[in-house]
Protein backbone atom coordinates (compact mmCIF):
# COMPACT_ATOMS: atom_id res chain seq x y z
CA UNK A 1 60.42 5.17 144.93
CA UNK A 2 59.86 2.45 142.23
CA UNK A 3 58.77 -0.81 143.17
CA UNK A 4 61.07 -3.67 142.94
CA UNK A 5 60.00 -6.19 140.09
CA UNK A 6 58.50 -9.39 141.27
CA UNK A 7 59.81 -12.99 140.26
CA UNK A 8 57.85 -15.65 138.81
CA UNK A 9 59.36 -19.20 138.79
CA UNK A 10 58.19 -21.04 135.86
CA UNK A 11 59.13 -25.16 136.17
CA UNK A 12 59.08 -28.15 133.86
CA UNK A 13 57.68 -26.11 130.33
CA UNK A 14 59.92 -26.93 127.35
CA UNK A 15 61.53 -24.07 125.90
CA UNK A 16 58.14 -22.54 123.43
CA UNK A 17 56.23 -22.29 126.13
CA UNK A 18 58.14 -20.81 128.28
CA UNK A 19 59.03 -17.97 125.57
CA UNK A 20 54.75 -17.79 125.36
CA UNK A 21 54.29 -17.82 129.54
CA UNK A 22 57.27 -15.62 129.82
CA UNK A 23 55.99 -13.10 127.01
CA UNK A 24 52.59 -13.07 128.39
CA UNK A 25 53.99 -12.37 132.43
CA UNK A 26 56.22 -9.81 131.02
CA UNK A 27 53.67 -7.86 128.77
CA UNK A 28 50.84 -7.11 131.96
CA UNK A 29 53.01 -7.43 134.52
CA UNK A 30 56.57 -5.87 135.64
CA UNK A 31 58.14 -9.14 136.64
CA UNK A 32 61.12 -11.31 136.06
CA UNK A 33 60.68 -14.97 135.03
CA UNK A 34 62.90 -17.08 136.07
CA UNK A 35 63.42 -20.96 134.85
CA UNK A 36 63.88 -23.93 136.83
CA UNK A 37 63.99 -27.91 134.98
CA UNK A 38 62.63 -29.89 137.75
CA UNK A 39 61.94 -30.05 141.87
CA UNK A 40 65.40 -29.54 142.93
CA UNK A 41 66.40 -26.54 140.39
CA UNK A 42 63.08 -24.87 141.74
CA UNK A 43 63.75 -25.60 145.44
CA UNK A 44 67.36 -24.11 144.92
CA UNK A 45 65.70 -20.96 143.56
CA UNK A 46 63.42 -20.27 146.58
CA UNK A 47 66.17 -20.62 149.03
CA UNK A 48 68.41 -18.09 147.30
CA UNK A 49 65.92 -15.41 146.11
CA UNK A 50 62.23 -13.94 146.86
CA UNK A 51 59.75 -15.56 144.64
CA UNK A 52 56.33 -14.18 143.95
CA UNK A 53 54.95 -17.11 142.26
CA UNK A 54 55.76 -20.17 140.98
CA UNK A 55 54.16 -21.82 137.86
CA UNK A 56 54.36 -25.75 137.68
CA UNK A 57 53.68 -27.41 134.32
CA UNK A 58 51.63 -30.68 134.89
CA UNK A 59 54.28 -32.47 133.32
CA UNK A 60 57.83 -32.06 133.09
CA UNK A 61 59.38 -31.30 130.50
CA UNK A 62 62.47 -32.71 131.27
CA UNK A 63 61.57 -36.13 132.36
CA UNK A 64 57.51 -36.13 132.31
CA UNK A 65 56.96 -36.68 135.97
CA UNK A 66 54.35 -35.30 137.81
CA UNK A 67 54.13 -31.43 138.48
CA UNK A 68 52.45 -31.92 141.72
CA UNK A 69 55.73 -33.77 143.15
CA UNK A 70 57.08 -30.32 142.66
CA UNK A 71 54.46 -28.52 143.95
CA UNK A 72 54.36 -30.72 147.18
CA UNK A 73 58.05 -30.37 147.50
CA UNK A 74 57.61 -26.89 147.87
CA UNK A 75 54.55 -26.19 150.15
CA UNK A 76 57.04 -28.36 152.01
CA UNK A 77 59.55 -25.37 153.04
CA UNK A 78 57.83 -22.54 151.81
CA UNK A 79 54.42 -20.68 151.70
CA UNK A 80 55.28 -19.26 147.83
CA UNK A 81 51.62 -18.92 145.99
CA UNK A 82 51.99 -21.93 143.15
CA UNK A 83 49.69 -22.60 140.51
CA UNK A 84 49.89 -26.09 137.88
CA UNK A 85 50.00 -25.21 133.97
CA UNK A 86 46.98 -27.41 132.45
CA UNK A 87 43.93 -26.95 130.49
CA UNK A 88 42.53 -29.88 132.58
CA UNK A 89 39.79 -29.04 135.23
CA UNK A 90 40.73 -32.65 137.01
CA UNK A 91 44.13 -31.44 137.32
CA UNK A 92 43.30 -27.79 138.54
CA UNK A 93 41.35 -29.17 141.14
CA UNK A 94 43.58 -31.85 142.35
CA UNK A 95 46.34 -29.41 142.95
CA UNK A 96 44.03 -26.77 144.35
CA UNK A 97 43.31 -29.87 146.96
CA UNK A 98 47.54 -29.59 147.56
CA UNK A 99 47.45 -26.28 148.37
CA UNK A 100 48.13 -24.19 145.20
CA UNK A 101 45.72 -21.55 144.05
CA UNK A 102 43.90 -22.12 140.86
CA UNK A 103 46.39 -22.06 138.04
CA UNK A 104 45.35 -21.96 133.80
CA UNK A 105 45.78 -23.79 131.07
CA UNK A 106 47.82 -22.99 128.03
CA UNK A 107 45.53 -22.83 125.78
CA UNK A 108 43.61 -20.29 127.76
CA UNK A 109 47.69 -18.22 128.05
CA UNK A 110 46.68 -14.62 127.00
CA UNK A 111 42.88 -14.47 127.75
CA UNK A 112 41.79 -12.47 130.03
CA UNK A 113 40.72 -14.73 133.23
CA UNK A 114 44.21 -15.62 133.39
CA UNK A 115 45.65 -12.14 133.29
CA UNK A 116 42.79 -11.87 136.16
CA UNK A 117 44.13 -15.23 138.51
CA UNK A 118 47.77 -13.49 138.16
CA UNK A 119 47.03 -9.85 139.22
CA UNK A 120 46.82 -10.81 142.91
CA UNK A 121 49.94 -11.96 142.68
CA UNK A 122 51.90 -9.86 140.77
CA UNK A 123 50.11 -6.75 140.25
């Protein structure tokens, strides 16, 4: 019996990176990506459909506010694994301190620690 795909939820990356996180996901893993603007787009998504993992830019894209708003709003109502998109340790650590597991940076997209931090997830 084949295995259903799982669904990442990527919020706040502008519309490149996306195409580069969503490329990377969907070249290791067997997964859907899914896209969400901002906290209450994302927060819609997890109370519709089951959601592996959610990715949280550090910034919006949309309006530049915080990522870890977002990720608070949703350890709020659900117990979702999320990681923060940054290539800043500062930033890891703070949201690590919110409850998200240890996310990556772009810059560090298609190497293979990150393909590594993702398999528990969505291998």
């Amino acid at each position: 019996m084949e295995m259903p795909k799982r669904t990442v939820l990527d919020v706040g990356n502008c519309a490149p990176d996306f195409a580069g996180i969503k490329k990377m996901l969907t070249s290791h893993f067997d997964v859907d990506v899914v896209q969400a603007d901002r906290s209450s787009d994302a927060l819609a998504i997890i109370s519709k459909r089951s959601v592996d993992l959610v990715l949280i830019n550090r910034k919006l894209d949309c309006d530049y506010s915080d990522g870890t708003a977002v990720l608070a709003d949703i350890k709020a109502v659900s117990d979702v694994p999320v990681m923060i998109v940054t290539n800043y340790d500062e930033h890891q650590d703070a949201a690590v301190s919110l409850g998200a597991e240890r996310g990556f940076g772009k810059l560090e997209l298609n190497s293979e620690e990150t393909i590594r931090k993702l398999a528990p997830f969505l291998s």
